[in-house]
N, C-alpha and C. Protein backbone atom coordinates (compact mmCIF):
# COMPACT_ATOMS: atom_id res chain seq x y z
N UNK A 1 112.61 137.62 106.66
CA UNK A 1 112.54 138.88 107.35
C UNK A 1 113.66 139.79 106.89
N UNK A 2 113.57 141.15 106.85
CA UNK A 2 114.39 141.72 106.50
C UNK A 2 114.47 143.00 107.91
N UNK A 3 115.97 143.43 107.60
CA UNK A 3 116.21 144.77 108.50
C UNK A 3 116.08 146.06 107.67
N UNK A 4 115.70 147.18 108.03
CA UNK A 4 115.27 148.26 107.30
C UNK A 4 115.93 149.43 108.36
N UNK A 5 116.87 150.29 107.75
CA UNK A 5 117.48 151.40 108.08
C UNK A 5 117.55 152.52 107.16
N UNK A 6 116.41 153.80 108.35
CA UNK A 6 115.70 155.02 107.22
C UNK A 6 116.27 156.03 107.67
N UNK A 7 117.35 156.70 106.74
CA UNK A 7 117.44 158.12 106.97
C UNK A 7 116.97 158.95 106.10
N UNK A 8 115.26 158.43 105.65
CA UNK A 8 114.98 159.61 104.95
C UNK A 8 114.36 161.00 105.13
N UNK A 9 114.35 160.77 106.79
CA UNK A 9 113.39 161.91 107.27
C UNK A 9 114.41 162.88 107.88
N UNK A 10 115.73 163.06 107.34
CA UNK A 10 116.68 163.72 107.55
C UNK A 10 116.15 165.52 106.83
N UNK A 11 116.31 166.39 107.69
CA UNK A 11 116.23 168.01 106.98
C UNK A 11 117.40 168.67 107.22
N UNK A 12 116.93 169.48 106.43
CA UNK A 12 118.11 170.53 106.10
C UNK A 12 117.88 171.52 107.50
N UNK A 13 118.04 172.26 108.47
CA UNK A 13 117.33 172.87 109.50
C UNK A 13 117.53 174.47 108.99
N UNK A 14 118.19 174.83 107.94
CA UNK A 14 118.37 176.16 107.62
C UNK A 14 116.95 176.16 106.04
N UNK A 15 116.78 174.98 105.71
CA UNK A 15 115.19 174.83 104.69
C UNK A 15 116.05 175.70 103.51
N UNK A 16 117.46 175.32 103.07
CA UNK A 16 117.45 175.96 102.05
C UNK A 16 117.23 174.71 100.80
N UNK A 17 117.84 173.40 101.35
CA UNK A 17 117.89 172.67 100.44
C UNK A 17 117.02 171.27 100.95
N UNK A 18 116.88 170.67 99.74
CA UNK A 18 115.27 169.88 99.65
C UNK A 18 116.68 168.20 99.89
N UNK A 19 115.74 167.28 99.97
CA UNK A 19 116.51 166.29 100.83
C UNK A 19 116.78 165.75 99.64
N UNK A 20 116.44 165.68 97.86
CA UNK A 20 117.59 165.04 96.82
C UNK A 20 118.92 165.61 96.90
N UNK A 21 119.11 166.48 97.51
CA UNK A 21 120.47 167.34 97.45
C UNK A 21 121.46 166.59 98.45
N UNK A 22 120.91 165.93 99.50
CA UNK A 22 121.72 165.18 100.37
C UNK A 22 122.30 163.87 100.06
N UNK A 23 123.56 163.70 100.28
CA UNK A 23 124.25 162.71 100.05
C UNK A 23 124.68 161.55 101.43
N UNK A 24 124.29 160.26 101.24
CA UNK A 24 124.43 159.61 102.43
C UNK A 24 125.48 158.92 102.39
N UNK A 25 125.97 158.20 103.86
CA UNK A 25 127.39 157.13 103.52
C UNK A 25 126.74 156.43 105.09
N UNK A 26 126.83 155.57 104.68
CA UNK A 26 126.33 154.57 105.62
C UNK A 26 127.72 153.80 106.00
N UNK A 27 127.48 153.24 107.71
CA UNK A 27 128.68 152.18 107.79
C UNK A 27 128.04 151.01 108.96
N UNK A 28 128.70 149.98 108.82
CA UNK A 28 128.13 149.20 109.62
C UNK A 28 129.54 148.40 110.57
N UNK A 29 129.73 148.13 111.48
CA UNK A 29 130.43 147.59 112.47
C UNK A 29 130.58 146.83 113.22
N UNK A 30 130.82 145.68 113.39
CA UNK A 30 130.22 144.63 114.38
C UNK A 30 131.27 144.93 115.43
N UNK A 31 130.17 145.15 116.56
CA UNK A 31 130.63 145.81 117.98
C UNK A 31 132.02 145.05 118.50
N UNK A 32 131.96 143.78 118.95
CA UNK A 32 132.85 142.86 119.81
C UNK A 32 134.38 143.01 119.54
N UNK A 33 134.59 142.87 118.40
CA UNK A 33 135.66 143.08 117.16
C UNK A 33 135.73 144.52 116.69
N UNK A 34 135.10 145.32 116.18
CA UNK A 34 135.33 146.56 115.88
C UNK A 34 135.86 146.65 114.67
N UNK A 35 135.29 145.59 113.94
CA UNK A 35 135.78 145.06 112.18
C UNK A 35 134.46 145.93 111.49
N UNK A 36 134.59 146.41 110.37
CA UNK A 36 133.56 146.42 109.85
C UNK A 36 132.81 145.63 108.95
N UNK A 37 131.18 144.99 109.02
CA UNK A 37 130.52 144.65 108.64
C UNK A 37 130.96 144.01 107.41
N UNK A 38 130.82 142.30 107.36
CA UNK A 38 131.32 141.20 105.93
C UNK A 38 130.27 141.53 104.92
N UNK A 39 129.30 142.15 105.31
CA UNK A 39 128.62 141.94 104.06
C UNK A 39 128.52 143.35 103.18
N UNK A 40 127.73 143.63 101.78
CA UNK A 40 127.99 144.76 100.87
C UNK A 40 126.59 145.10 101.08
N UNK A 41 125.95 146.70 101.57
CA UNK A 41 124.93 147.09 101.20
C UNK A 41 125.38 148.50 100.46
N UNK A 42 124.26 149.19 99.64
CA UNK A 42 124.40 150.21 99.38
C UNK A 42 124.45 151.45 100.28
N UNK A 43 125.57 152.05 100.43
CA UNK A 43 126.22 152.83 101.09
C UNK A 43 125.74 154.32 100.90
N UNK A 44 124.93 154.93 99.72
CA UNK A 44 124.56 155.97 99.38
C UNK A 44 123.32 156.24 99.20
N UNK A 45 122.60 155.47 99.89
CA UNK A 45 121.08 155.88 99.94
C UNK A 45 120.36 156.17 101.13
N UNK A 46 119.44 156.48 100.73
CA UNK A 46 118.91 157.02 102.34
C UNK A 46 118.57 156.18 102.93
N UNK A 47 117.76 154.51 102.53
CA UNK A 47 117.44 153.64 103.18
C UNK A 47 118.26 152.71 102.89
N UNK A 48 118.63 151.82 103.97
CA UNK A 48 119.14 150.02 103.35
C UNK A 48 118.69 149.02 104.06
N UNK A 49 118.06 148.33 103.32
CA UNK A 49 117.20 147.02 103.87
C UNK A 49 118.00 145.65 103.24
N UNK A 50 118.16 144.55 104.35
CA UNK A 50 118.73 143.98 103.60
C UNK A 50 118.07 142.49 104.35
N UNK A 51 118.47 140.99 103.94
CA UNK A 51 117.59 140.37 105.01
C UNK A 51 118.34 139.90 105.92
N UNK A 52 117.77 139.57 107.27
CA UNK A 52 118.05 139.44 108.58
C UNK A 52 118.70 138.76 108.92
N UNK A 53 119.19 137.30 107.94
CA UNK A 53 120.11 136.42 108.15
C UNK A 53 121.29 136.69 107.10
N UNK A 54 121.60 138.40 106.91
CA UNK A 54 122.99 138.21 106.68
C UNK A 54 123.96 138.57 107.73
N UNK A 55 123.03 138.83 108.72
CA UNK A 55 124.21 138.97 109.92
C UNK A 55 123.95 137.67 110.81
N UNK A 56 125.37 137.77 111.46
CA UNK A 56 125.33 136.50 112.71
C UNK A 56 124.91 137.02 114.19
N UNK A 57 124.78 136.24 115.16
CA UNK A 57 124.56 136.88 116.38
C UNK A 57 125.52 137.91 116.69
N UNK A 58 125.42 138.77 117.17
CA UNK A 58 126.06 140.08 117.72
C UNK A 58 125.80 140.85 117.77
N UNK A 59 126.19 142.66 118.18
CA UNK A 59 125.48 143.52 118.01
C UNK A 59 126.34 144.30 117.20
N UNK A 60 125.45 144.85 116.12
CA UNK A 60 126.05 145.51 115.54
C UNK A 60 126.30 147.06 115.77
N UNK A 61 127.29 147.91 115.22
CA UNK A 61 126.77 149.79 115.41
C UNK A 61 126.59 149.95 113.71
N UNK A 62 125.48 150.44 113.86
CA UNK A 62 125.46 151.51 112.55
C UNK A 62 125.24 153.04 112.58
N UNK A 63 126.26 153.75 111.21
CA UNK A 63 125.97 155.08 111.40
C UNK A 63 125.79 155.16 110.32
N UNK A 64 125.15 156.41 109.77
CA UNK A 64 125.22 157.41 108.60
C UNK A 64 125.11 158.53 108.55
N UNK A 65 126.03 159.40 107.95
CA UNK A 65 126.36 160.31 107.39
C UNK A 65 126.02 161.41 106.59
N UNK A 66 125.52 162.33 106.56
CA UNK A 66 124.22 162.79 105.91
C UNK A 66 125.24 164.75 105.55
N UNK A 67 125.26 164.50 104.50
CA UNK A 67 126.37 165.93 103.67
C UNK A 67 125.18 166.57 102.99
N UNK A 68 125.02 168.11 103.43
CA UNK A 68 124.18 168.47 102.31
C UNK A 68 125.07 169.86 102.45
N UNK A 69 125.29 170.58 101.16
CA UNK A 69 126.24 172.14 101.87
C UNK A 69 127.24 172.03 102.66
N UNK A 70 127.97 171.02 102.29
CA UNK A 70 129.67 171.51 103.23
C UNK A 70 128.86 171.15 104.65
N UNK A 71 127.67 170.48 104.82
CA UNK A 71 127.47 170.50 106.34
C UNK A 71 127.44 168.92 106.49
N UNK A 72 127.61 168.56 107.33
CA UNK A 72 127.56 166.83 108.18
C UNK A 72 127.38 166.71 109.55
N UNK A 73 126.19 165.95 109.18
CA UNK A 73 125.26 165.17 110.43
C UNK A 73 125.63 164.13 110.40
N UNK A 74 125.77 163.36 111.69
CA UNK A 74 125.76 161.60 111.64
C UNK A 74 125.48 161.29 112.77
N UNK A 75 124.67 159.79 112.58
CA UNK A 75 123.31 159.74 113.47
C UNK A 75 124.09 158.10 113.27
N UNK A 76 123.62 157.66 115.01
CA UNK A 76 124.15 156.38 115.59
C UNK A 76 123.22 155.38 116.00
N UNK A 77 122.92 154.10 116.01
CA UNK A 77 122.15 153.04 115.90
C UNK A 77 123.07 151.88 116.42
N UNK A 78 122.56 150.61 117.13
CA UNK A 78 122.72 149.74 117.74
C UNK A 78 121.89 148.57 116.76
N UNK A 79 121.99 147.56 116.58
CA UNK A 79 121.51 146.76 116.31
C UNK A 79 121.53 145.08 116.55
N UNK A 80 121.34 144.76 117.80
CA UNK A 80 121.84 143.00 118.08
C UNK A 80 120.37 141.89 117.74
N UNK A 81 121.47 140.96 117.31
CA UNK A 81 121.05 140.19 116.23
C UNK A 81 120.69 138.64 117.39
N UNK A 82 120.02 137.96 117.70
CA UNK A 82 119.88 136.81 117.96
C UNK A 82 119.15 135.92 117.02
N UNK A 83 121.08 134.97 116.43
CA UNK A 83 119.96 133.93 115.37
C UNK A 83 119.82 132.59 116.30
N UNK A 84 118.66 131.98 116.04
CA UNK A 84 118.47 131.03 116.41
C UNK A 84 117.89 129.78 115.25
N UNK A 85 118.63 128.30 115.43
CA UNK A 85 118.16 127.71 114.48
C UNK A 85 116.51 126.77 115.14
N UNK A 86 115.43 126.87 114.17
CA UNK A 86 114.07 126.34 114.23
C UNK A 86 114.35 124.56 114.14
N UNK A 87 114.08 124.13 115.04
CA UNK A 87 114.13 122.77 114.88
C UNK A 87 113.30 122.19 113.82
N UNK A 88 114.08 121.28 113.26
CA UNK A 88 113.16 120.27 112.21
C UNK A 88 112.48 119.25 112.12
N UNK A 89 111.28 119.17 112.00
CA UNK A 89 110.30 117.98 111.96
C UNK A 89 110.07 117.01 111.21
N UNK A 90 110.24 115.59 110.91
CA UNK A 90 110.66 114.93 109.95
C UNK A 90 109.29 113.78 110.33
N UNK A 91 108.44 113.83 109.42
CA UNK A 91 107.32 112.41 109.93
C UNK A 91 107.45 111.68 108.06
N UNK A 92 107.46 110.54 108.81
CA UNK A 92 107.61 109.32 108.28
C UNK A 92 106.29 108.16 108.68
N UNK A 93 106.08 107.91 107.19
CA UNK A 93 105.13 107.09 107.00
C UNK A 93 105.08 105.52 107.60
N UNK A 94 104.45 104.80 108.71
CA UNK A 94 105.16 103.72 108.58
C UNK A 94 104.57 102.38 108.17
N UNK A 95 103.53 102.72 106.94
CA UNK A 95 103.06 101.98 106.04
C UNK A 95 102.95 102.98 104.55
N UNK A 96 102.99 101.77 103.93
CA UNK A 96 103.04 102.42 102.27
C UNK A 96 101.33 102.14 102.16
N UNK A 97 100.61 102.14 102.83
CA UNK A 97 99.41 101.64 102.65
C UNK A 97 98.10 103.44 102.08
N UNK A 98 97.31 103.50 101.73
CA UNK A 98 96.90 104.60 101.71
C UNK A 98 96.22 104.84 102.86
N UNK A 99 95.97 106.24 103.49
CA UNK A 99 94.97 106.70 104.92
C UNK A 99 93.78 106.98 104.34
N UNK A 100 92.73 106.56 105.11
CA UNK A 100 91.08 106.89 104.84
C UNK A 100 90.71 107.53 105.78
N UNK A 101 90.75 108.93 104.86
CA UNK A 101 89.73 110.77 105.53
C UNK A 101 88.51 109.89 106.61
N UNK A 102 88.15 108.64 106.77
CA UNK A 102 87.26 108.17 108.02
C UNK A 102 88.16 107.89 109.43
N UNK A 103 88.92 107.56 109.17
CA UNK A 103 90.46 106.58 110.04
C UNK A 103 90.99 106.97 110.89
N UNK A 104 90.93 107.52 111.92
CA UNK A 104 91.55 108.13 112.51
C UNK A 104 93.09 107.73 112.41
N UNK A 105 94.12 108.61 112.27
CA UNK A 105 95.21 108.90 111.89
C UNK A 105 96.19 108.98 112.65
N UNK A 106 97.12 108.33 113.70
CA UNK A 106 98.29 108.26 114.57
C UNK A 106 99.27 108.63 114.02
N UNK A 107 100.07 109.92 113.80
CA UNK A 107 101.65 110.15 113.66
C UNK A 107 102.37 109.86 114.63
N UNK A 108 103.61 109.30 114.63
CA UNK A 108 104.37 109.18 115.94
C UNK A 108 106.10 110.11 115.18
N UNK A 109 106.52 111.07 116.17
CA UNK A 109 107.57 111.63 115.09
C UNK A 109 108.46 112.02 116.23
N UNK A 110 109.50 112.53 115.93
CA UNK A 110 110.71 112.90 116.65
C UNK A 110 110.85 114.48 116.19
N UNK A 111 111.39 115.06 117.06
CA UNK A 111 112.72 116.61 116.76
C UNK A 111 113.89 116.39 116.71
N UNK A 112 114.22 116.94 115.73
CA UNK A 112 116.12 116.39 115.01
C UNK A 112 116.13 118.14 115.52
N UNK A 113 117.58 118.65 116.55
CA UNK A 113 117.72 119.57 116.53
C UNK A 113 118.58 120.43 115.25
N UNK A 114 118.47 121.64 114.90
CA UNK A 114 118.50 121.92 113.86
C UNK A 114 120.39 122.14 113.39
N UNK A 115 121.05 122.13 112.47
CA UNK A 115 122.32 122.55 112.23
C UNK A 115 123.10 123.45 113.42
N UNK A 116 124.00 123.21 114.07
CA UNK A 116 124.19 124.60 115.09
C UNK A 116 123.54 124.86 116.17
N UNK A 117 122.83 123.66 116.48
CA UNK A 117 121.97 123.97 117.79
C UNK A 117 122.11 123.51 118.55
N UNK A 118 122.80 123.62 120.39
CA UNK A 118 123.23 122.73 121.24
C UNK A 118 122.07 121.99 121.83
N UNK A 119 120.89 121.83 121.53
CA UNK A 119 119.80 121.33 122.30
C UNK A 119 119.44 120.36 121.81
């Protein structure tokens, strides 16, 4: 999965200049701390998508910055993150024997909770 952040539907409100003329600066912040964001996206585009597990649980703030003509807009966003790890399923054979598509078929299996997971 990925996260996707669009400022491309940003205008000029005086319509003199067309939206290649605008220059963006993006920032990202993780709220709790007030550090900014460990990871590197591109900072000068109108969109940044990046995928969903490069952040950890928290909420993040994002802004960007939008310069066209000596003028600046900047527009504010929230973003909280809940990762959760998917438990893992592990079935094990408990004959080396082959199964016959007639046979009806008994798995017996367990849930190993996943890396990081108190459950």
């Amino acid at each position: 999965q990925t996260v996707a952040l669009d400022a491309s539907k940003s205008v000029d409100q005086d319509r003199i200049s067309n939206s290649s003329s605008f220059v963006y600066s993006w920032s990202c912040t993780e709220r709790s701390t007030s550090t900014p964001c460990t990871f590197t996206f591109p900072s000068t585009v109108p969109t940044i998508i990046f995928p969903a597990n490069t952040l950890t649980s928290g909420t993040y703030d994002f802004s960007v910055k939008v310069t066209v003509r000596n003028m600046t807009s900047t527009a504010s966003s929230f973003l909280t993150m809940i990762v959760t790890n998917q438990p893992v399923a592990y079935i094990q054979p408990l004959t080396a024997n082959p199964v016959s598509p007639t046979v009806r078929l008994v798995i017996y299996g367990a849930g190993i909770p996943a890396a990081g997971d108190a459950s």
